[in-house]
C-alpha atoms as a PDB file:
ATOM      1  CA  UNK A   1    -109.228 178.325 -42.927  1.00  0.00           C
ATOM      2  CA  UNK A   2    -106.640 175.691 -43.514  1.00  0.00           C
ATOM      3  CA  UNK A   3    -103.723 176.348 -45.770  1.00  0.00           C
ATOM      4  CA  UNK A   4    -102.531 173.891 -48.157  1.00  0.00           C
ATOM      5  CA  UNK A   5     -98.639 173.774 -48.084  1.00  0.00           C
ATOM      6  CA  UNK A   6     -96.487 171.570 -50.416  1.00  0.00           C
ATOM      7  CA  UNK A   7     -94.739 168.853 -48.511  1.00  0.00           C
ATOM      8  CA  UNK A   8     -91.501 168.184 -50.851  1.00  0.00           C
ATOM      9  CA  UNK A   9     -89.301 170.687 -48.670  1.00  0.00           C
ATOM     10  CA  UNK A  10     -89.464 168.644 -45.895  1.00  0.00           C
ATOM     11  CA  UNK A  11     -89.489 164.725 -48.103  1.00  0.00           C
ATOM     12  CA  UNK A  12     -86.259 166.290 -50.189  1.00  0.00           C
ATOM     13  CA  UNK A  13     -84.375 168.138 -47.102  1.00  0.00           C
ATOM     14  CA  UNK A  14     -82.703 164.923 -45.794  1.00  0.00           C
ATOM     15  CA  UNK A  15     -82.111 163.132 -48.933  1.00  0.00           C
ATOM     16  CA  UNK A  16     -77.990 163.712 -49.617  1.00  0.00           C
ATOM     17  CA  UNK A  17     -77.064 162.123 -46.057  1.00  0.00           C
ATOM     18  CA  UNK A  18     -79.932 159.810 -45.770  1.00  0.00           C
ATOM     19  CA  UNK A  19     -78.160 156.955 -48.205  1.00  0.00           C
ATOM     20  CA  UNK A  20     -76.956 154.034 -46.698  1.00  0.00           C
ATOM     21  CA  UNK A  21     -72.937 153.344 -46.298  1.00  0.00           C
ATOM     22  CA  UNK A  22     -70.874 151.324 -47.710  1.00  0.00           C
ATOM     23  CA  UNK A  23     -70.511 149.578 -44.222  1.00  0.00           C
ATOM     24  CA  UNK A  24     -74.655 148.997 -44.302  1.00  0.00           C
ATOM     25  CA  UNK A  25     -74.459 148.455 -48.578  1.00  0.00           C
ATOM     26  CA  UNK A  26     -72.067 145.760 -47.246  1.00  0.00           C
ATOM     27  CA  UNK A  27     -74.141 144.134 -44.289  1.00  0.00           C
ATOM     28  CA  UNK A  28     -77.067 143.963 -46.803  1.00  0.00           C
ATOM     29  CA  UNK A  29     -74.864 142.036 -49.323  1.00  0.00           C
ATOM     30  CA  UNK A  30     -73.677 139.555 -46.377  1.00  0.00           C
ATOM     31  CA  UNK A  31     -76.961 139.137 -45.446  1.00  0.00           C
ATOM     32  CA  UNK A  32     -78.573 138.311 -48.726  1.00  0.00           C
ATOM     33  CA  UNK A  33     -78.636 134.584 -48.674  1.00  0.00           C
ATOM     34  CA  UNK A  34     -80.865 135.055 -45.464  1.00  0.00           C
ATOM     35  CA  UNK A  35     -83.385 137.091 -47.123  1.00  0.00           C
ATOM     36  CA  UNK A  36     -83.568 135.270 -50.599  1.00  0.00           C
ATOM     37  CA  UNK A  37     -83.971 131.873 -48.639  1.00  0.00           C
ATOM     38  CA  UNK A  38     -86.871 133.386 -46.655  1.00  0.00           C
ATOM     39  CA  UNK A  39     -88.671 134.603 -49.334  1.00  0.00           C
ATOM     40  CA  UNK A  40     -88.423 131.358 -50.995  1.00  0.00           C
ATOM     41  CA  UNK A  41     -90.120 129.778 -47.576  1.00  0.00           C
ATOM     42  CA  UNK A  42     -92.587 132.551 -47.929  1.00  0.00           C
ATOM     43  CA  UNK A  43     -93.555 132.003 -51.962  1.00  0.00           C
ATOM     44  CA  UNK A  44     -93.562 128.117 -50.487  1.00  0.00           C
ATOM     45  CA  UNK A  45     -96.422 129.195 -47.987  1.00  0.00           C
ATOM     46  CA  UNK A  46     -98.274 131.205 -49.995  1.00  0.00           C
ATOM     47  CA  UNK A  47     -98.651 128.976 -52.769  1.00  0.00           C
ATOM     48  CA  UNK A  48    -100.624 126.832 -50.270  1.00  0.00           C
ATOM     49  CA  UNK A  49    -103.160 129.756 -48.611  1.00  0.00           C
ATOM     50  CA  UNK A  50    -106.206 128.946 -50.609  1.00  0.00           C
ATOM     51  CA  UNK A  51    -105.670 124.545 -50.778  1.00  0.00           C
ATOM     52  CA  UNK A  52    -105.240 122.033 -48.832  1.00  0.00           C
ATOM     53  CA  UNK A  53    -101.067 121.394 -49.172  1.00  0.00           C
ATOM     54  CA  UNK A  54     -99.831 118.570 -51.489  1.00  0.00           C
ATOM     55  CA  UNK A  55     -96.981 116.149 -50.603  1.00  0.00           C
ATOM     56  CA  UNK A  56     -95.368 118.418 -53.136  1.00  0.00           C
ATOM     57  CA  UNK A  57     -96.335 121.448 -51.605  1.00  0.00           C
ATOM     58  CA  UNK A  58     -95.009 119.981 -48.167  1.00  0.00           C
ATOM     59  CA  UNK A  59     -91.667 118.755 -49.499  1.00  0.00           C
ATOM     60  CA  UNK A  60     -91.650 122.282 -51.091  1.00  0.00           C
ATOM     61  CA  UNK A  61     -91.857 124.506 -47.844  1.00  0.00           C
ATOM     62  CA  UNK A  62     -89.804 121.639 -45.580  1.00  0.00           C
ATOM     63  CA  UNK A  63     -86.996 122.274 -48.024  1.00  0.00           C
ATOM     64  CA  UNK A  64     -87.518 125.701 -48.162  1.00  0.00           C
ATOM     65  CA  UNK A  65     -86.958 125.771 -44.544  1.00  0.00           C
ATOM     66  CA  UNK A  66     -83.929 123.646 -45.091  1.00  0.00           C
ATOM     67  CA  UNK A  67     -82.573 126.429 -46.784  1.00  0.00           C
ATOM     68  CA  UNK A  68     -83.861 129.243 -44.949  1.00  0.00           C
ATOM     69  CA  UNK A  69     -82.126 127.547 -41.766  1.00  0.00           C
ATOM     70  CA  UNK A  70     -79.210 126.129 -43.778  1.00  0.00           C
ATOM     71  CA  UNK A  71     -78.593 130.353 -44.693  1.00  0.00           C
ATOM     72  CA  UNK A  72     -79.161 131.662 -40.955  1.00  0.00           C
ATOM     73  CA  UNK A  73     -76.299 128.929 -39.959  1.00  0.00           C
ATOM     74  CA  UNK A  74     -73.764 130.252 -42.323  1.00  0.00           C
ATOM     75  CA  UNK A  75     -74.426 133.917 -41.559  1.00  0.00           C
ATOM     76  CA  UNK A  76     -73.832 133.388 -38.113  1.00  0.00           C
ATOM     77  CA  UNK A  77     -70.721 131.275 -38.747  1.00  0.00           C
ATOM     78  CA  UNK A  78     -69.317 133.924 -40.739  1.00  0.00           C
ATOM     79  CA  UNK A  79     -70.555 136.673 -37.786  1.00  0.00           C
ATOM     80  CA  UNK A  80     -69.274 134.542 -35.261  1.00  0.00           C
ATOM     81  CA  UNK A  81     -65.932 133.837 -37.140  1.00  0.00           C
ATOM     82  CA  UNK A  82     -65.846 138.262 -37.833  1.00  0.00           C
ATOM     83  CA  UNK A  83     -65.701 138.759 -34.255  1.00  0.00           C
ATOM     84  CA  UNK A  84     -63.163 136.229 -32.762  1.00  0.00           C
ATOM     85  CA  UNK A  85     -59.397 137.749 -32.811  1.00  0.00           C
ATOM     86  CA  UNK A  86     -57.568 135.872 -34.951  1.00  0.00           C
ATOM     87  CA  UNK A  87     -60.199 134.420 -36.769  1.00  0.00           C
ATOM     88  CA  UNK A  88     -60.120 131.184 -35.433  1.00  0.00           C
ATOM     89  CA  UNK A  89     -63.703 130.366 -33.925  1.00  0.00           C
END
């Protein structure tokens, strides 16, 4: 016979130390350009699943990818720039 036990001990036990820091809250934030600009690209893309793409629909995802690219670049400027002393990079 198989016993039917309630799983919320074990989904509830880690949930005071399981939120993120304010070190990782922070990382998020920095990273945020990155992730809006890619889910631009991606709304871009999907727009064009079921058709044949436009010259709209192109100049939509090549900019979109601009962006996406244009975001990545800065990030890592501001990553590398974090990491060299002085600041200077």
């Amino acid at each position: 016979m198989d016993h039917i036990v309630t799983v919320q001990d074990a989904v509830t036990a880690f949930g005071d130390f399981m939120e993120p820091t304010a070190a990782e809250l922070d990382a998020i934030e920095q990273e945020m350009p990155v992730i809006l600009a890619d889910v631009d690209l991606l709304d871009a893309q999907i727009i064009t699943l079921d058709r044949i793409p436009t010259e709209l629909d192109n100049r939509r995802i090549c900019r979109a990818r601009l962006r996406a690219l244009t975001a990545r670049i800065a990030l890592a400027s501001r990553t590398a720039a974090a990491t060299v002393p002085g600041g200077a990079a």
